[in-house]
Protein backbone atom coordinates (compact mmCIF):
# COMPACT_ATOMS: atom_id res chain seq x y z
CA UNK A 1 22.21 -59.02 -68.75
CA UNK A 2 24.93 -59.95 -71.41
CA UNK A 3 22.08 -60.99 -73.74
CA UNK A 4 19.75 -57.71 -72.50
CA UNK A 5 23.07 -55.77 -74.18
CA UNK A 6 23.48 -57.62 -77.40
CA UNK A 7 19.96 -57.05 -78.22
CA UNK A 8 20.35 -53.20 -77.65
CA UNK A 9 23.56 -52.74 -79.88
CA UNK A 10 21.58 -54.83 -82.38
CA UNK A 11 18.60 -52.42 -82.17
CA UNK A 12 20.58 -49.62 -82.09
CA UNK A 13 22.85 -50.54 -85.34
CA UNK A 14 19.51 -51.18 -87.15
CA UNK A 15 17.89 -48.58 -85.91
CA UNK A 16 20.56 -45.67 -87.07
CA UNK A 17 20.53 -46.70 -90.46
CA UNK A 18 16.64 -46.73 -90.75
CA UNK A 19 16.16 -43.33 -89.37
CA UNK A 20 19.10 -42.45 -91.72
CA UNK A 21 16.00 -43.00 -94.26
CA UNK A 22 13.77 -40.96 -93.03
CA UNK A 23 13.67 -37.01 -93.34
CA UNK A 24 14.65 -34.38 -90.99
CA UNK A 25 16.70 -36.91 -89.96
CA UNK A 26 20.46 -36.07 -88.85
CA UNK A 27 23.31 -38.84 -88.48
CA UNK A 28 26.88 -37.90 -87.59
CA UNK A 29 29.88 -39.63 -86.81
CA UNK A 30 33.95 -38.95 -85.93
CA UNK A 31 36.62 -40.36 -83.96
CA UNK A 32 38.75 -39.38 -80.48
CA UNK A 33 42.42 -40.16 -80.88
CA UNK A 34 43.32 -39.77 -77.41
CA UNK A 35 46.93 -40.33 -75.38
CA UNK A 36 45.15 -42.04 -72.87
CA UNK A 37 41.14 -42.93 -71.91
CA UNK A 38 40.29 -41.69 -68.31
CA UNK A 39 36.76 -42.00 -66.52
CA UNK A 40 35.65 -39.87 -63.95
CA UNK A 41 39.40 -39.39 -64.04
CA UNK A 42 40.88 -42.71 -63.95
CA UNK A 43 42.41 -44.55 -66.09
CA UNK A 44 40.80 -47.22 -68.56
CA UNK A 45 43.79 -47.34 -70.87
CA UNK A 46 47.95 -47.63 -70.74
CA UNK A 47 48.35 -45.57 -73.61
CA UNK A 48 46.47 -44.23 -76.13
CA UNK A 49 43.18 -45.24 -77.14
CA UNK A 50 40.81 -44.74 -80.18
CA UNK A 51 37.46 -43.78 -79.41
CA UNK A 52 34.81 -44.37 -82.84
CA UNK A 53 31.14 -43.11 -82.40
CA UNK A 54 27.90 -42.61 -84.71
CA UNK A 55 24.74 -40.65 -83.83
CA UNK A 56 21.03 -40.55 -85.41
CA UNK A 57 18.61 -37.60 -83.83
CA UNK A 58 15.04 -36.68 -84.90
CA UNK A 59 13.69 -33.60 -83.83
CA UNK A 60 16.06 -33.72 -79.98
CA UNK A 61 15.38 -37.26 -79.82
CA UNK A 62 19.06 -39.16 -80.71
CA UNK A 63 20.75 -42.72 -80.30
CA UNK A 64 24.12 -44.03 -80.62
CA UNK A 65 27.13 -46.04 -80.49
CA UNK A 66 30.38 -45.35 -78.87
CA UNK A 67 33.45 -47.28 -78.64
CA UNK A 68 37.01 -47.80 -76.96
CA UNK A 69 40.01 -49.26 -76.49
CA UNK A 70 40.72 -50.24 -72.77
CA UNK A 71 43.63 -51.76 -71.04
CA UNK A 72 42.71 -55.31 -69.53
CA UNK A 73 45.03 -55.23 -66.50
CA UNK A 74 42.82 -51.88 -65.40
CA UNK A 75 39.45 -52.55 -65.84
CA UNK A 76 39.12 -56.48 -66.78
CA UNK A 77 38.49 -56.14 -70.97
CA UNK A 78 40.42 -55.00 -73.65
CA UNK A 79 37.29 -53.19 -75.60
CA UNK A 80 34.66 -50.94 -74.26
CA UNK A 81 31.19 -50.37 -75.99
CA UNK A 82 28.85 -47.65 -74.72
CA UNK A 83 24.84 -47.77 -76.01
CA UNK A 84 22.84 -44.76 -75.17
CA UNK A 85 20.01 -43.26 -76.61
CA UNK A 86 17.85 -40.02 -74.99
CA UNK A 87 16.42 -36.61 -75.38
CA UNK A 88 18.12 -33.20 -75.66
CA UNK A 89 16.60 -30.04 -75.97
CA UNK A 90 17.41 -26.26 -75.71
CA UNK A 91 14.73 -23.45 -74.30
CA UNK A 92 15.98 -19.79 -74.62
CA UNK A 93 19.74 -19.39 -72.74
CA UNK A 94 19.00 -22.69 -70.89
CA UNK A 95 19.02 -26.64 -72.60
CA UNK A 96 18.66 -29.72 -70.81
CA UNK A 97 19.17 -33.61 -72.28
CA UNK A 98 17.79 -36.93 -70.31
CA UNK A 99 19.33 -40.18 -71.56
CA UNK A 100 20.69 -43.46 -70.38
CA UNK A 101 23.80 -44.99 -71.36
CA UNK A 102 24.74 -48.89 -71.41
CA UNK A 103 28.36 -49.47 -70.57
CA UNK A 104 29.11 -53.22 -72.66
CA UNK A 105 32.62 -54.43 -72.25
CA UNK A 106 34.29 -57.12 -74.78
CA UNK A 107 36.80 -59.85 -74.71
CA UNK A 108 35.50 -61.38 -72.20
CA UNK A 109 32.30 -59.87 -72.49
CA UNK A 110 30.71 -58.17 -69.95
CA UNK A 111 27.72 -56.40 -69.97
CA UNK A 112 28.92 -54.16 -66.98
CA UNK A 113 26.11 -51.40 -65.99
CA UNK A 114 24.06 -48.55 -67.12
CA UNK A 115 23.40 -44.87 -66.06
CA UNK A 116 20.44 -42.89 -66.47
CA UNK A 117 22.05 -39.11 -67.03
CA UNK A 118 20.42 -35.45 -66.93
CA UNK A 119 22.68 -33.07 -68.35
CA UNK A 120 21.60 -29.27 -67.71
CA UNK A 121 23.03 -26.07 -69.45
CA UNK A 122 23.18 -22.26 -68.62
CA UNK A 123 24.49 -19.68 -71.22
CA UNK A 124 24.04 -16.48 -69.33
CA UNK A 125 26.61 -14.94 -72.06
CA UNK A 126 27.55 -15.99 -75.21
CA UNK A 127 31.00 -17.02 -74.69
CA UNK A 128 30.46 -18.61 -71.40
CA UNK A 129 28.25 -21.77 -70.76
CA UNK A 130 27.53 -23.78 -67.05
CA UNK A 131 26.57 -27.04 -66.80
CA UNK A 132 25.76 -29.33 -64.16
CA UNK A 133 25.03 -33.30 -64.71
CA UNK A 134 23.74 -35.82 -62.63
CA UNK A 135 24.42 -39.69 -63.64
CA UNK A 136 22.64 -42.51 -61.33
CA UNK A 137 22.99 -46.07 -61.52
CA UNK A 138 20.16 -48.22 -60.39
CA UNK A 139 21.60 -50.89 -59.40
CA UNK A 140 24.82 -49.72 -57.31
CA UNK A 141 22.29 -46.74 -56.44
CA UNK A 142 24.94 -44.22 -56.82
CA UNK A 143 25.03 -40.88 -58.07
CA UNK A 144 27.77 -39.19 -60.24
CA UNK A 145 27.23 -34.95 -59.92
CA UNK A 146 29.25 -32.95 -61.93
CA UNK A 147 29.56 -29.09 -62.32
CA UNK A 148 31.46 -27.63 -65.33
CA UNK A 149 32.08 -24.56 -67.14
CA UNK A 150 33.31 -23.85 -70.88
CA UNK A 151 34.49 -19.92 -71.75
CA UNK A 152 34.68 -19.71 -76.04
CA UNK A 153 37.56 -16.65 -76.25
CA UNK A 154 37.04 -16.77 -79.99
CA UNK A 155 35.88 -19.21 -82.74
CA UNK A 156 39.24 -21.87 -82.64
CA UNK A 157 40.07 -21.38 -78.84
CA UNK A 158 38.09 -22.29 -75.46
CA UNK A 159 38.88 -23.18 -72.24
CA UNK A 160 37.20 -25.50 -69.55
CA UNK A 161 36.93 -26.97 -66.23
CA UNK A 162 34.74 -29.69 -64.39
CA UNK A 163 34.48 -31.20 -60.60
CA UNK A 164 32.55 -34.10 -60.24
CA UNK A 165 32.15 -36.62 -57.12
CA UNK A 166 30.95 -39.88 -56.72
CA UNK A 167 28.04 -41.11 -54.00
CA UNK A 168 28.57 -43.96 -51.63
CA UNK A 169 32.59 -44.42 -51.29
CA UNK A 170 33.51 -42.84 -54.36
CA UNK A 171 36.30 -40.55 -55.30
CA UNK A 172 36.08 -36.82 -56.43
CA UNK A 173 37.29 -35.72 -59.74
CA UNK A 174 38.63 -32.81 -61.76
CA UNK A 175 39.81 -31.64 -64.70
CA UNK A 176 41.05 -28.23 -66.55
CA UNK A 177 41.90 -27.87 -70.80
CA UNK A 178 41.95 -26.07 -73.50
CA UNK A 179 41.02 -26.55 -77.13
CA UNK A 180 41.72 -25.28 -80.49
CA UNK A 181 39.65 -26.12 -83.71
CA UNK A 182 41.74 -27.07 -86.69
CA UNK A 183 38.61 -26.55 -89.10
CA UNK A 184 35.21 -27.21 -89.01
CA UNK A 185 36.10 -31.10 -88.50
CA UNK A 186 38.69 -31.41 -86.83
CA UNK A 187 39.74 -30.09 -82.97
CA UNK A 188 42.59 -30.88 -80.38
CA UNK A 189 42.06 -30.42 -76.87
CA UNK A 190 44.82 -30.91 -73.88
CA UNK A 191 43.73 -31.03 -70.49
CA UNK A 192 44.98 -31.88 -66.58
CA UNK A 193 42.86 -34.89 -65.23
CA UNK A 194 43.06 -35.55 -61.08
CA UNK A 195 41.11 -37.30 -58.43
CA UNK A 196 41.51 -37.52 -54.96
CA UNK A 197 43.25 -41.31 -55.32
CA UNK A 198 45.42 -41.16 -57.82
CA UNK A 199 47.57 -39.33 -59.70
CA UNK A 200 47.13 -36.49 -62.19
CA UNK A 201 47.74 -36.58 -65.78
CA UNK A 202 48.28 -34.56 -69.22
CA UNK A 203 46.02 -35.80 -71.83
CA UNK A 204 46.03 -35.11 -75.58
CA UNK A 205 43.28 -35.38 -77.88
CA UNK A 206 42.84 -35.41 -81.40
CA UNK A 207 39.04 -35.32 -82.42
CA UNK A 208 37.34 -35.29 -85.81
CA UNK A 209 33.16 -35.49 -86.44
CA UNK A 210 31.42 -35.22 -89.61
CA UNK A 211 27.70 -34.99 -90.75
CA UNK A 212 26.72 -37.29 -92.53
CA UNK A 213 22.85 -36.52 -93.68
């Protein structure tokens, strides 16, 4: 497995920079700043964690890197590395995106588990978008659904909320925010994160992306 993951990141970090190369070809990258790293609501940090990622897509088709900080005593590592490539598309008001994500953890090194995701998308108005998502691992054969919905009141300032529960013994999740873009880079969003065994919490994020071709 840990030697299946190594082998991906490698082909992935080669990859990005050879379709850099090639035209029609977009790469982007930016940064999360967060107070603290929550999955499916809980907690994968103390405090706050710094969250890198770069992207290559060709015409829908995209793969990437994605990285954290993590807090050993909470999840076993002190450095997560997500590798996930896939497909994303839009048709009229509705879009869709199929793609599977490795989850690789580091020091020790663990190559934990992957998810094979479908993300769908309604806009039925222009300020307000649905979504619902459906994540399933293979191998613990469970399956993540999520609903969500993001409202755009103008151009700096949106609002959003998700509720998402987990197959076979899991927990249920939620979460509500707000955001406000800075400029055309840079964005803060604050949002209430809760599940059904454990404790809610504030978190603050500081995010910045850039294109780079």
């Amino acid at each position: 497995m840990r030697r299946y993951t190594q082998a991906s990141a490698l082909a992935i970090t080669l990859l990005i920079p050879t379709f850099a190369t090639a035209q029609d070809v977009s790469v982007s990258a930016g940064a999360t700043l967060t107070s603290r790293y929550l999955f499916n609501g809980l907690e994968q940090s103390t405090g706050a964690a710094l969250q890198p990622w770069l992207e290559a897509e060709y015409q829908g088709f995209y793969a990437g890197i994605w990285a954290s900080n993590t807090a050993r005593s909470l999840v076993g590592s002190s450095a997560e590395v997500d590798l996930y490539l896939g497909y994303r598309n839009a048709v009229g008001q509705f879009s869709y995106d199929l793609g599977y994500t490795r989850y690789y953890y580091r020091n020790p090194n663990v190559d934990c588990c992957g998810e094979v995701i479908l993300a769908l998308g309604y806009t039925p108005a222009e300020p307000l978008e649905l979504g619902l998502r459906f994540a399933h691992d293979p191998v613990a054969d469970y399956i993540n659904t999520r609903i969500s919905l993001d409202y755009a009141i103008n151009d700096k300032i949106g609002i959003s909320t998700n509720y998402g529960t987990i197959s076979k013994g899991g927990h249920d999740y939620w979460k509500v925010g707000g955001s406000y873009a800075i400029s055309d880079n840079f964005g803060i969003d604050v949002a209430w994160e809760d599940t059904n065994i454990s404790d809610g919490l504030i978190v603050v994020s500081l995010n910045t992306s850039f294109n780079l071709r």
